[in-house]
C-alpha atoms as a PDB file:
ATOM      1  CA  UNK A   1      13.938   8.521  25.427  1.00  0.00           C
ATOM      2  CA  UNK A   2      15.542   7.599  22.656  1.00  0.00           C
ATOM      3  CA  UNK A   3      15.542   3.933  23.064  1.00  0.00           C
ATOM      4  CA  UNK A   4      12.436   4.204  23.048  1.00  0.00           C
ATOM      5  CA  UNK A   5      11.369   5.725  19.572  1.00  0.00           C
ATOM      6  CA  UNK A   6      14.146   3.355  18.401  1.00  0.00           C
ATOM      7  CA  UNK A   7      11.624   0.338  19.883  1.00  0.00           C
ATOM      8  CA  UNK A   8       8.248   2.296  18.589  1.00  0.00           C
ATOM      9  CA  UNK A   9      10.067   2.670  15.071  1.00  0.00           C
ATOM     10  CA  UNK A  10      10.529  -1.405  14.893  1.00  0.00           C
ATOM     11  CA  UNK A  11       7.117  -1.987  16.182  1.00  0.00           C
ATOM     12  CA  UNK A  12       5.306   0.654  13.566  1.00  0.00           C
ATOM     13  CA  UNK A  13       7.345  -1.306  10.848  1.00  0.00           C
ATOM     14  CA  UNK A  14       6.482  -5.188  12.203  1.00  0.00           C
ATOM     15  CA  UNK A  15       3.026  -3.947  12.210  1.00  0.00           C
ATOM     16  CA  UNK A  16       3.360  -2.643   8.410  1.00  0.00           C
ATOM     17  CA  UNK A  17       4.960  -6.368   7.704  1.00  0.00           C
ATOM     18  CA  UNK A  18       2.629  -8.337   9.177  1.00  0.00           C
ATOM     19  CA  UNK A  19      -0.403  -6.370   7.269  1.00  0.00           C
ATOM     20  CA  UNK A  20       1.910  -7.423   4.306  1.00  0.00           C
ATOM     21  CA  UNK A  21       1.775 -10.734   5.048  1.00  0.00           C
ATOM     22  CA  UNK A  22      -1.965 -10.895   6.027  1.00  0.00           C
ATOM     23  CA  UNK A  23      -1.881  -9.145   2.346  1.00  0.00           C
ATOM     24  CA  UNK A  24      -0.306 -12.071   1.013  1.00  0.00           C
ATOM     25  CA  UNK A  25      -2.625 -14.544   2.804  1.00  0.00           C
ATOM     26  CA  UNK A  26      -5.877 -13.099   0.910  1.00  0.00           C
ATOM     27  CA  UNK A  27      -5.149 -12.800  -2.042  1.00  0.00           C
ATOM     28  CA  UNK A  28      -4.365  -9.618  -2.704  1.00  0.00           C
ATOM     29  CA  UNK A  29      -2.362  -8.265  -5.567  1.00  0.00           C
ATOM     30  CA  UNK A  30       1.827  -8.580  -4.368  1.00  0.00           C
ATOM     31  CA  UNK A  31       2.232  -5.079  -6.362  1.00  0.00           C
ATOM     32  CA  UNK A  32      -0.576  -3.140  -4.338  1.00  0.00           C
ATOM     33  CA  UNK A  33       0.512  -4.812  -1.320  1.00  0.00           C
ATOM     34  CA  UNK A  34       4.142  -4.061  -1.614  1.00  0.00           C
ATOM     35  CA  UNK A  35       2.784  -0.161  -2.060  1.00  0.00           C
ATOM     36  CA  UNK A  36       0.357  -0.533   0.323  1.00  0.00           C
ATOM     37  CA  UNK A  37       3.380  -1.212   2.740  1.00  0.00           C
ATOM     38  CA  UNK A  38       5.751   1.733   1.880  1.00  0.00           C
ATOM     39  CA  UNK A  39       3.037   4.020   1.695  1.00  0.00           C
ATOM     40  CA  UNK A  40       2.126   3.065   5.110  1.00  0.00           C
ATOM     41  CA  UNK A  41       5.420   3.833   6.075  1.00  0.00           C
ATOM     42  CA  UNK A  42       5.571   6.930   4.685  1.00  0.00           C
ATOM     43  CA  UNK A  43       2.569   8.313   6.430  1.00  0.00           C
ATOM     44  CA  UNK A  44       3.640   7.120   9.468  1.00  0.00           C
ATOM     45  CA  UNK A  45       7.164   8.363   9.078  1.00  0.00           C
ATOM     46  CA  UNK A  46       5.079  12.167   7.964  1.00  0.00           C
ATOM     47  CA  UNK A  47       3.139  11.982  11.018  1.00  0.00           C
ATOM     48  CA  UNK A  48       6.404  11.277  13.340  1.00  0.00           C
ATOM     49  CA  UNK A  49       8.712  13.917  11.352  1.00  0.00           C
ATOM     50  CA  UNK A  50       5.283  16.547  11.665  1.00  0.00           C
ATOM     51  CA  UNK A  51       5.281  16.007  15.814  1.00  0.00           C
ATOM     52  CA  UNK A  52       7.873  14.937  17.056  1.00  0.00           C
ATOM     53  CA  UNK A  53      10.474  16.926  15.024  1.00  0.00           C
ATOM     54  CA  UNK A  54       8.255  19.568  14.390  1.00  0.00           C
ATOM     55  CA  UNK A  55       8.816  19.781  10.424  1.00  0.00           C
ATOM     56  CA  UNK A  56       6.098  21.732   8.447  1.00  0.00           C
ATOM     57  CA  UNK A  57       4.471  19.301   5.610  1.00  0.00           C
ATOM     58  CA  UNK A  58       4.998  20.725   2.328  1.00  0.00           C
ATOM     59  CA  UNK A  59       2.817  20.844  -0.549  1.00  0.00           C
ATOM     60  CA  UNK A  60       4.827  18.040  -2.604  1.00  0.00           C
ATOM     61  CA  UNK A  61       4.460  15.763   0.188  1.00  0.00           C
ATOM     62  CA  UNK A  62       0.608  15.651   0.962  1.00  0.00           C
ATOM     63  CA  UNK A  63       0.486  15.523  -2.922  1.00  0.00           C
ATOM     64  CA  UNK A  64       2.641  12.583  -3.006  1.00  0.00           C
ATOM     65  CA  UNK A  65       0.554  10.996  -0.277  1.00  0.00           C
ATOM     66  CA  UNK A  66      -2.763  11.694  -1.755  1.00  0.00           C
ATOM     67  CA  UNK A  67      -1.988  10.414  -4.997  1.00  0.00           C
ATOM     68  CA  UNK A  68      -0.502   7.263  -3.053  1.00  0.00           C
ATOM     69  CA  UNK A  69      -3.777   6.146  -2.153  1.00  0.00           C
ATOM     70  CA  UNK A  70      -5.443   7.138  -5.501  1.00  0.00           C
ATOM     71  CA  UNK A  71      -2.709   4.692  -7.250  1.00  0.00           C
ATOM     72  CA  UNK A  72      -3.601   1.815  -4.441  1.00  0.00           C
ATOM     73  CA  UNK A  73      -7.484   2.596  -5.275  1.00  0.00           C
ATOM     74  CA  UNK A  74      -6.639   2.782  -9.191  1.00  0.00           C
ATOM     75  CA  UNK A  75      -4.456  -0.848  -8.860  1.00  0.00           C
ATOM     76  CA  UNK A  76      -7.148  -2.291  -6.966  1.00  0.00           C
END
């Protein structure tokens, strides 16, 4: 089982690399890329951590998300 997650954890992060790189390709600012990546990461990482380790989302992280994609809107 846990090789596994180990392999889905390196393919949900090639997947947020090569949208960086089809970023790059178009482009698109390397700043809102770059935090386009990580934030990527971090929602997927949220999601895991929420179902899989059943940890309740606090208040300071949905913030931090929401205002995430309001700075990638605001960049852009």
């Amino acid at each position: 089982m846990h090789s596994m997650l180990y392999v889905l954890g390196i393919f949900t992060y090639l997947i947020g690399t090569m949208l960086l790189v089809e970023s790059y390709k178009h482009n698109i600012n390397i700043v809102s890329a770059g935090i386009i990546q990580i934030l990527f990461n971090t929602i997927i990482l949220l999601i895991f951590a929420y179902f899989y380790f059943h940890e309740p989302l606090t208040a300071v992280q949905i913030v931090g998300v929401i205002l995430g994609v309001i700075l990638i809107y605001l960049i852009n």
